[in-house]
N, C-alpha and C. Protein backbone atom coordinates (compact mmCIF):
# COMPACT_ATOMS: atom_id res chain seq x y z
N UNK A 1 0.84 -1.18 0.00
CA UNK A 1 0.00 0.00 0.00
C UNK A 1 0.89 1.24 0.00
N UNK A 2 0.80 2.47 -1.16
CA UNK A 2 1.37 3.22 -0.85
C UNK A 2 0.77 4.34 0.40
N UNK A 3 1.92 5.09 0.51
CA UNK A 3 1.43 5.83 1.64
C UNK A 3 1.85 7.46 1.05
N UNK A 4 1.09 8.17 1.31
CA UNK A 4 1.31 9.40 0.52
C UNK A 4 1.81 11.11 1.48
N UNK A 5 2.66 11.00 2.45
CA UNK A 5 2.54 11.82 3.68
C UNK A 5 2.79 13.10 3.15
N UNK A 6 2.88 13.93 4.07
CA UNK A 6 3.62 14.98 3.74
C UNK A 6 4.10 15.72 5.13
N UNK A 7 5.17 16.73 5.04
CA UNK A 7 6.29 17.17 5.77
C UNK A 7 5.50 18.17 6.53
N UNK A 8 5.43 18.42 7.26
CA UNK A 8 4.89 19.47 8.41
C UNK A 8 5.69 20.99 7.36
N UNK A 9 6.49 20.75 7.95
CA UNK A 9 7.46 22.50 7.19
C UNK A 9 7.16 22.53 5.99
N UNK A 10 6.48 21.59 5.26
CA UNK A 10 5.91 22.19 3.60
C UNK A 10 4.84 22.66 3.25
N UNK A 11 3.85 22.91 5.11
CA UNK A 11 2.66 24.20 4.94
C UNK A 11 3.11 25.04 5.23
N UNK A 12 2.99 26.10 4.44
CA UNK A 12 3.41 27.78 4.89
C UNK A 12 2.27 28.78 5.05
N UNK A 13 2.49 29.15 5.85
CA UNK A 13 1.70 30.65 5.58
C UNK A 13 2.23 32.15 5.45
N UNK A 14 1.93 32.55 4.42
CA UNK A 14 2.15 33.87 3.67
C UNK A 14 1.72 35.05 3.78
N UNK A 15 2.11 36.07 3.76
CA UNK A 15 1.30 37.32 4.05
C UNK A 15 1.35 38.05 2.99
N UNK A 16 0.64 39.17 2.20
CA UNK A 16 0.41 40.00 1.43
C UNK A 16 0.36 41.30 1.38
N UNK A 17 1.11 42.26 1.56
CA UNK A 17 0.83 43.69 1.88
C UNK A 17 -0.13 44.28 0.52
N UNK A 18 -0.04 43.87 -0.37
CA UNK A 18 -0.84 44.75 -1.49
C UNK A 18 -1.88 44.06 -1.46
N UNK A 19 -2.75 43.65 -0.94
CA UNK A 19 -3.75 42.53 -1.57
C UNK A 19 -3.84 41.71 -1.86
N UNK A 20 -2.89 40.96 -2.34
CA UNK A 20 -2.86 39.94 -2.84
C UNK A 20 -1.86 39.27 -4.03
N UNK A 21 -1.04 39.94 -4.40
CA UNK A 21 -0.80 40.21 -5.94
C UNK A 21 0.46 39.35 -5.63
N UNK A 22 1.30 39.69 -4.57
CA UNK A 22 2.31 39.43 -3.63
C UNK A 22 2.88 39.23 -2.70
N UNK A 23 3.38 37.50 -2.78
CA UNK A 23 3.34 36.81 -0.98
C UNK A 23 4.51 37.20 -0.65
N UNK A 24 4.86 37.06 0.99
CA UNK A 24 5.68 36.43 0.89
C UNK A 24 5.79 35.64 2.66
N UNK A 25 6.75 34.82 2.88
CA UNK A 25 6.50 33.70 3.44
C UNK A 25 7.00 34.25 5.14
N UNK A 26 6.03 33.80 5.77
CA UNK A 26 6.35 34.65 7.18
C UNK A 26 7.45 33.73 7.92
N UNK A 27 8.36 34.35 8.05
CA UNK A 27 9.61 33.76 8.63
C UNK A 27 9.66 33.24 9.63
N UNK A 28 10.49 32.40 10.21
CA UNK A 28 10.51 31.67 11.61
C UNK A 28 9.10 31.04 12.31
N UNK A 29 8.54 30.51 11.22
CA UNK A 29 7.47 30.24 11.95
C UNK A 29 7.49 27.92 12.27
N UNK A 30 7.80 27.78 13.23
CA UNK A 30 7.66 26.40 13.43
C UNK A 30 6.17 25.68 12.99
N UNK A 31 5.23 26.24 13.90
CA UNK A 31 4.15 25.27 13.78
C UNK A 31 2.97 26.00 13.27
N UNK A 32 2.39 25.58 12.19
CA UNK A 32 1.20 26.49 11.95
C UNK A 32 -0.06 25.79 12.05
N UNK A 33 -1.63 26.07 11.75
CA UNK A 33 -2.92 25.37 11.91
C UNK A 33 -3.84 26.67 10.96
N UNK A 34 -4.35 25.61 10.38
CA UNK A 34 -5.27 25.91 9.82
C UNK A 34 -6.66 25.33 10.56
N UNK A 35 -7.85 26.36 10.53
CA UNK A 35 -9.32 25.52 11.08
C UNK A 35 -10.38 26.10 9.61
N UNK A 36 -11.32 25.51 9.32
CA UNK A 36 -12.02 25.54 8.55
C UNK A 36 -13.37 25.27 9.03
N UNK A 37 -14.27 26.52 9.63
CA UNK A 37 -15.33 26.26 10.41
C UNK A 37 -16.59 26.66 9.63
N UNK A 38 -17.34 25.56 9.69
CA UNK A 38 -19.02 25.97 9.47
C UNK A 38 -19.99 26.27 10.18
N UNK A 39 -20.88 26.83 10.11
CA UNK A 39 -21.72 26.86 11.20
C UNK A 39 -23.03 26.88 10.37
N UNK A 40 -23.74 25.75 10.41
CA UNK A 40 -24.86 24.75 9.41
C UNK A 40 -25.72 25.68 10.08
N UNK A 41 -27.25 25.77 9.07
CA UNK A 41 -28.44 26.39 9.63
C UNK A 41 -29.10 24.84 9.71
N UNK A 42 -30.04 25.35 10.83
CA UNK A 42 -31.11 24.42 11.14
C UNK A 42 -32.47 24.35 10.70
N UNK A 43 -33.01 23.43 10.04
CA UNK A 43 -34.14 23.73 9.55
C UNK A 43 -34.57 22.57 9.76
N UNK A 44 -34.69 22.22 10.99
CA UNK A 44 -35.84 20.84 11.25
C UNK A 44 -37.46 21.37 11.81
N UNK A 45 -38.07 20.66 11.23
CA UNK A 45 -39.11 21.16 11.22
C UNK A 45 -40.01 19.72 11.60
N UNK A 46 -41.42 19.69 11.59
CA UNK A 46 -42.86 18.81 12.09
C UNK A 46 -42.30 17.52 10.94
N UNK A 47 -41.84 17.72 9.75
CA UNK A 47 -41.94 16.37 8.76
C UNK A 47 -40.11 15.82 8.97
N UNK A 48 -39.72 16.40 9.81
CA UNK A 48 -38.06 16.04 9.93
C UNK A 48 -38.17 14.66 10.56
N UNK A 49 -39.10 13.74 11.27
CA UNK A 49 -39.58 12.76 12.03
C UNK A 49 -38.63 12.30 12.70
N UNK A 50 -38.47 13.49 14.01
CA UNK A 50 -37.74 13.68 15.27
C UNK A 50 -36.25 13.57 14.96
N UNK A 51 -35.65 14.42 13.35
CA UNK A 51 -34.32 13.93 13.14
C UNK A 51 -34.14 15.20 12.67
N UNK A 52 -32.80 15.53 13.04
CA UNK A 52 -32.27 16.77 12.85
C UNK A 52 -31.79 16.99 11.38
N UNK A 53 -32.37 18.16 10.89
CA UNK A 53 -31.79 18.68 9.44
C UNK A 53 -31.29 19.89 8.88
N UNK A 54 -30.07 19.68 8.46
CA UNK A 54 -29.58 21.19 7.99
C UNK A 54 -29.98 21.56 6.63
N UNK A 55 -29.69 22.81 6.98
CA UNK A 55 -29.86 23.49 5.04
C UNK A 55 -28.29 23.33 3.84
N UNK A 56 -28.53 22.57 3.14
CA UNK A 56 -27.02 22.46 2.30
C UNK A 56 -26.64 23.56 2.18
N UNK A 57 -25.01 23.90 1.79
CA UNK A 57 -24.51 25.37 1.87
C UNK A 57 -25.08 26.47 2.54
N UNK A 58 -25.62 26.71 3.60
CA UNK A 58 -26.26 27.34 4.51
C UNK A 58 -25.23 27.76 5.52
N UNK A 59 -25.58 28.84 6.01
CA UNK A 59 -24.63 29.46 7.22
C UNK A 59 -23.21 30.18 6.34
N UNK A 60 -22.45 30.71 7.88
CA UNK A 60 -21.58 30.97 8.15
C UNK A 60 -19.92 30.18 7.76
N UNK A 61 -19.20 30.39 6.66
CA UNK A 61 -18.15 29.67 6.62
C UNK A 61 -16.64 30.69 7.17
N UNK A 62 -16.06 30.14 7.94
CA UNK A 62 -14.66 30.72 8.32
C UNK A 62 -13.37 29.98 8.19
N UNK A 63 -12.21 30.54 8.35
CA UNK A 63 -11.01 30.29 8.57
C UNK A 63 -10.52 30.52 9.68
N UNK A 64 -9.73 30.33 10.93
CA UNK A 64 -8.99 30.13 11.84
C UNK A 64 -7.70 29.59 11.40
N UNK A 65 -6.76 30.34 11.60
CA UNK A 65 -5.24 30.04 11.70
C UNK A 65 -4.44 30.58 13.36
N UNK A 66 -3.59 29.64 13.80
CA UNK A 66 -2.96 29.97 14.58
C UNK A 66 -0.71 29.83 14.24
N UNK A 67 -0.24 30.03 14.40
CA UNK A 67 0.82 30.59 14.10
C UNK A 67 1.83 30.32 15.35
N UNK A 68 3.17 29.35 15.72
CA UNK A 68 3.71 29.83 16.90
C UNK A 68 4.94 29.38 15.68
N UNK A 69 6.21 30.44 16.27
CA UNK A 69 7.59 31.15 15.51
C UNK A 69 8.50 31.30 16.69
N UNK A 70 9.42 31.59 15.47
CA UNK A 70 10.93 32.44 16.63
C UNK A 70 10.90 33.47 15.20
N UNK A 71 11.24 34.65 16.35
CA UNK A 71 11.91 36.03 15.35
C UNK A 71 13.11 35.73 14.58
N UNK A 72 12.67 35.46 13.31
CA UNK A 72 14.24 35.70 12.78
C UNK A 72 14.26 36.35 11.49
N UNK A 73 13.00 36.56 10.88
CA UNK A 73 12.69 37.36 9.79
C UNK A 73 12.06 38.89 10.30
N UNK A 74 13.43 40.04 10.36
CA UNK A 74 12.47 41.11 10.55
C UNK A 74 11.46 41.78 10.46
N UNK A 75 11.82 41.50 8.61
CA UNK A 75 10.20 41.95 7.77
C UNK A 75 8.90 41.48 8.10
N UNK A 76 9.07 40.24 8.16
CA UNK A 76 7.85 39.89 8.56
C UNK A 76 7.19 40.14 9.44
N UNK A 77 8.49 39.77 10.26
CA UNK A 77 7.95 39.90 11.94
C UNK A 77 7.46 41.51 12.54
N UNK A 78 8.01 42.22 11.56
CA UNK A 78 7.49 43.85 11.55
C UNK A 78 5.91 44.06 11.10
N UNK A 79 5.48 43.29 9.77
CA UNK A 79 4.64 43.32 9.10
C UNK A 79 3.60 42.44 10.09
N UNK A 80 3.79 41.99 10.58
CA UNK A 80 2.83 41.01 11.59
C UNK A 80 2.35 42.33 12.92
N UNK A 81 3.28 42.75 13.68
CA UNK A 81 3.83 43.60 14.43
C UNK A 81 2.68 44.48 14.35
N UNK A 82 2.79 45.20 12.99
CA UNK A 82 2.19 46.27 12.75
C UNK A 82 0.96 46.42 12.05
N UNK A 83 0.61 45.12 11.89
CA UNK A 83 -1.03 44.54 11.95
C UNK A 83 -1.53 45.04 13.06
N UNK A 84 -0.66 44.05 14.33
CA UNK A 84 -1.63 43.75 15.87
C UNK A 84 -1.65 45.43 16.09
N UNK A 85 -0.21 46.44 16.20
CA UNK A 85 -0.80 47.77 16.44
C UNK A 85 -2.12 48.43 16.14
N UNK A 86 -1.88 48.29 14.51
CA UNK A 86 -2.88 49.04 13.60
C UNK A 86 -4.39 48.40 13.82
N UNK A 87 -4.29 47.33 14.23
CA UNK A 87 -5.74 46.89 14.44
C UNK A 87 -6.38 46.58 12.85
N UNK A 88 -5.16 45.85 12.31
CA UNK A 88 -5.66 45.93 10.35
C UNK A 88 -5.86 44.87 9.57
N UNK A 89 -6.29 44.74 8.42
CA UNK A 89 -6.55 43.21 8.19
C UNK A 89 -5.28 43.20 6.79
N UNK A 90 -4.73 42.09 6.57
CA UNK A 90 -3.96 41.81 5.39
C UNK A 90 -4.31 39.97 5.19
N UNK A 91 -3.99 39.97 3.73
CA UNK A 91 -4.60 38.96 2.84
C UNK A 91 -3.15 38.35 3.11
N UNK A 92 -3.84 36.54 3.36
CA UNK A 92 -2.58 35.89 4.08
C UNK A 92 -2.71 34.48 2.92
N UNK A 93 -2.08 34.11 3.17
CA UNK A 93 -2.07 32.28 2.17
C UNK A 93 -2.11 31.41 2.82
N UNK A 94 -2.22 29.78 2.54
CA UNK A 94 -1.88 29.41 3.86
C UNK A 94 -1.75 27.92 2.49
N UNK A 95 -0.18 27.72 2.51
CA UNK A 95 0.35 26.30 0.89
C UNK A 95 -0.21 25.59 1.91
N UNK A 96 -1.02 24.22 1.83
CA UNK A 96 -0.77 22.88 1.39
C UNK A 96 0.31 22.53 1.38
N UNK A 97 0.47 21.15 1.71
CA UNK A 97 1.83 20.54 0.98
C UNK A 97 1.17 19.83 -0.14
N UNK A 98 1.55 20.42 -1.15
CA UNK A 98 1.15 19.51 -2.59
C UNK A 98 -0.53 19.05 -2.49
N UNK A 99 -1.31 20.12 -1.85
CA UNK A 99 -2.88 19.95 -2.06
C UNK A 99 -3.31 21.11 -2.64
N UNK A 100 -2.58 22.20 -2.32
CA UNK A 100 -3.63 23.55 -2.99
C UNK A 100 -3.58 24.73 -1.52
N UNK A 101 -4.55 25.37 -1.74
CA UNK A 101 -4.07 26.77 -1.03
C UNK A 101 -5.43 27.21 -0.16
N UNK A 102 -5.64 28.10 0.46
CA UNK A 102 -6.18 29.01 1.18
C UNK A 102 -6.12 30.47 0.96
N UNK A 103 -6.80 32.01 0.02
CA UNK A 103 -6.15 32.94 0.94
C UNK A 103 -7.37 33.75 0.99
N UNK A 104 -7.28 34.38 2.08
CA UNK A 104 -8.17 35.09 2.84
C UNK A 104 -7.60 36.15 3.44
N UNK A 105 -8.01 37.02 3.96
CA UNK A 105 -7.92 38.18 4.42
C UNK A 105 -7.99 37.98 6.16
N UNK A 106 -6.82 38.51 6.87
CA UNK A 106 -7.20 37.56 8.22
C UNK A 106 -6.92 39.17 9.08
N UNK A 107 -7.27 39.61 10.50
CA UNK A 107 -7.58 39.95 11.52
C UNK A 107 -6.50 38.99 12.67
N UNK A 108 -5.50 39.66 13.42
CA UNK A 108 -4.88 38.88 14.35
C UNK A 108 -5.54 39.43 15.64
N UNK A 109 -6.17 38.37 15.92
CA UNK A 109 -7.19 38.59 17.05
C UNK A 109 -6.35 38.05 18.24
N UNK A 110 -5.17 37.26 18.49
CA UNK A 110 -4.06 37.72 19.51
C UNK A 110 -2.82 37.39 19.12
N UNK A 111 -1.98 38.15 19.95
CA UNK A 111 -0.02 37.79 19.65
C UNK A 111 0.34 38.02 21.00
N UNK A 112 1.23 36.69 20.77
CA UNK A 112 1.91 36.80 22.24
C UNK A 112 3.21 37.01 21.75
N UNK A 113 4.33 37.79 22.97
CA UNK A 113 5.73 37.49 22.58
C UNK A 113 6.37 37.15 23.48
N UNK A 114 7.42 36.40 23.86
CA UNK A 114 8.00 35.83 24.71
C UNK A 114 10.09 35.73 24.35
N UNK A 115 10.05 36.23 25.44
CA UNK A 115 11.94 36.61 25.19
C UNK A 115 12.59 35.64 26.82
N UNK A 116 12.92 34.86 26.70
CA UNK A 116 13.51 33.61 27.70
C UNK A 116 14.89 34.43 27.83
N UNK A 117 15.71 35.09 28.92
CA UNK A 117 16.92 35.42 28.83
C UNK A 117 18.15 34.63 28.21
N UNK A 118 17.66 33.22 28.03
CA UNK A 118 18.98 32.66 27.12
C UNK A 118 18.44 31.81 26.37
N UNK A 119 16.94 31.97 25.83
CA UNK A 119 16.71 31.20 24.45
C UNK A 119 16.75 32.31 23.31
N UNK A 120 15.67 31.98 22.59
CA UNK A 120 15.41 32.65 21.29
C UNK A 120 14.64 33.26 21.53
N UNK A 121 13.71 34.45 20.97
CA UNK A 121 12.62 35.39 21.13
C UNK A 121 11.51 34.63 20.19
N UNK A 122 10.34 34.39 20.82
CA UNK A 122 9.53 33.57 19.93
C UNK A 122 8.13 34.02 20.04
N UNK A 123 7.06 33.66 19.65
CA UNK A 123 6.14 34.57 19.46
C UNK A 123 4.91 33.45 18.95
N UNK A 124 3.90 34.09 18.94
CA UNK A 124 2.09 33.28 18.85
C UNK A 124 1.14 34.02 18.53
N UNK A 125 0.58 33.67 17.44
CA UNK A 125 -1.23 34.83 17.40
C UNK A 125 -1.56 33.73 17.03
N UNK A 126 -3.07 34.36 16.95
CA UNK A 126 -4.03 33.43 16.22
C UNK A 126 -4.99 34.47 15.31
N UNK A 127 -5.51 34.11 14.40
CA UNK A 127 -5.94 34.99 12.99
C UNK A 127 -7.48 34.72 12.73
N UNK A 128 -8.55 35.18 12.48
CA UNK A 128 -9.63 34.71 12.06
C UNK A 128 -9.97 35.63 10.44
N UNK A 129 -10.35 35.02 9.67
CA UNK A 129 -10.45 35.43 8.93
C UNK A 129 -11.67 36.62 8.32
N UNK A 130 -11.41 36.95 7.40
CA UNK A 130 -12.92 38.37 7.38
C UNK A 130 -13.79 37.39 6.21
């Protein structure tokens, strides 16, 4: 049986300052997550015969990404930075390994940063998308 895996470090996620036109790859980032959330409408009704039913393509669809890094790309780590200040949204990517893509426009709804006196400076948000 073949087995078809793929490498953790060959999902990336990307950020976009113009919109879209142009990524580029947010540096130092170890572990990333993607979530892909629905939120189904309900439409059970008297002929549902006591069984729950949703409406196809109905509701609310989102993205959730979370993000934990070490600083080692300034740019980025500036461009991230100056999101959480600005309170701003920028159009992010998010590769697959060899499946295809994600991009959306994301909101960093938190960042942590963390400086250990004799590790590395490393850092965490999490993103929801617009």
């Amino acid at each position: 049986m073949a087995t078809t895996a793929h490498r953790g470090r060959d999902a990336l996620i990307k950020v976009s300052e113009d919109g879209g036109s142009v990524f580029a790859t947010v540096g130092g980032v170890r572990t990333n997550n993607l979530t892909i959330n629905n939120e189904p409408v309900d439409v059970t009704n008297a002929d549902s015969a006591g069984f729950r039913e949703y409406l196809a393509d109905g509701g609310v669809q989102s993205c959730s990404m979370s993000v934990d890094g070490v600083v080692v790309d300034a740019e980025a780590f500036k461009t991230m930075l100056d999101q959480v200040e600005g309170r701003t949204k920028l159009t992010y990517r998010f590769d697959f390994a060899g499946t295809g893509k994600i991009i959306s426009r994301f909101v960093i709804s938190s960042f942590q940063l963390t400086g250990a006196h004799n590790d590395a400076q490393t850092f965490s948000c999490s993103m929801e998308s617009d």
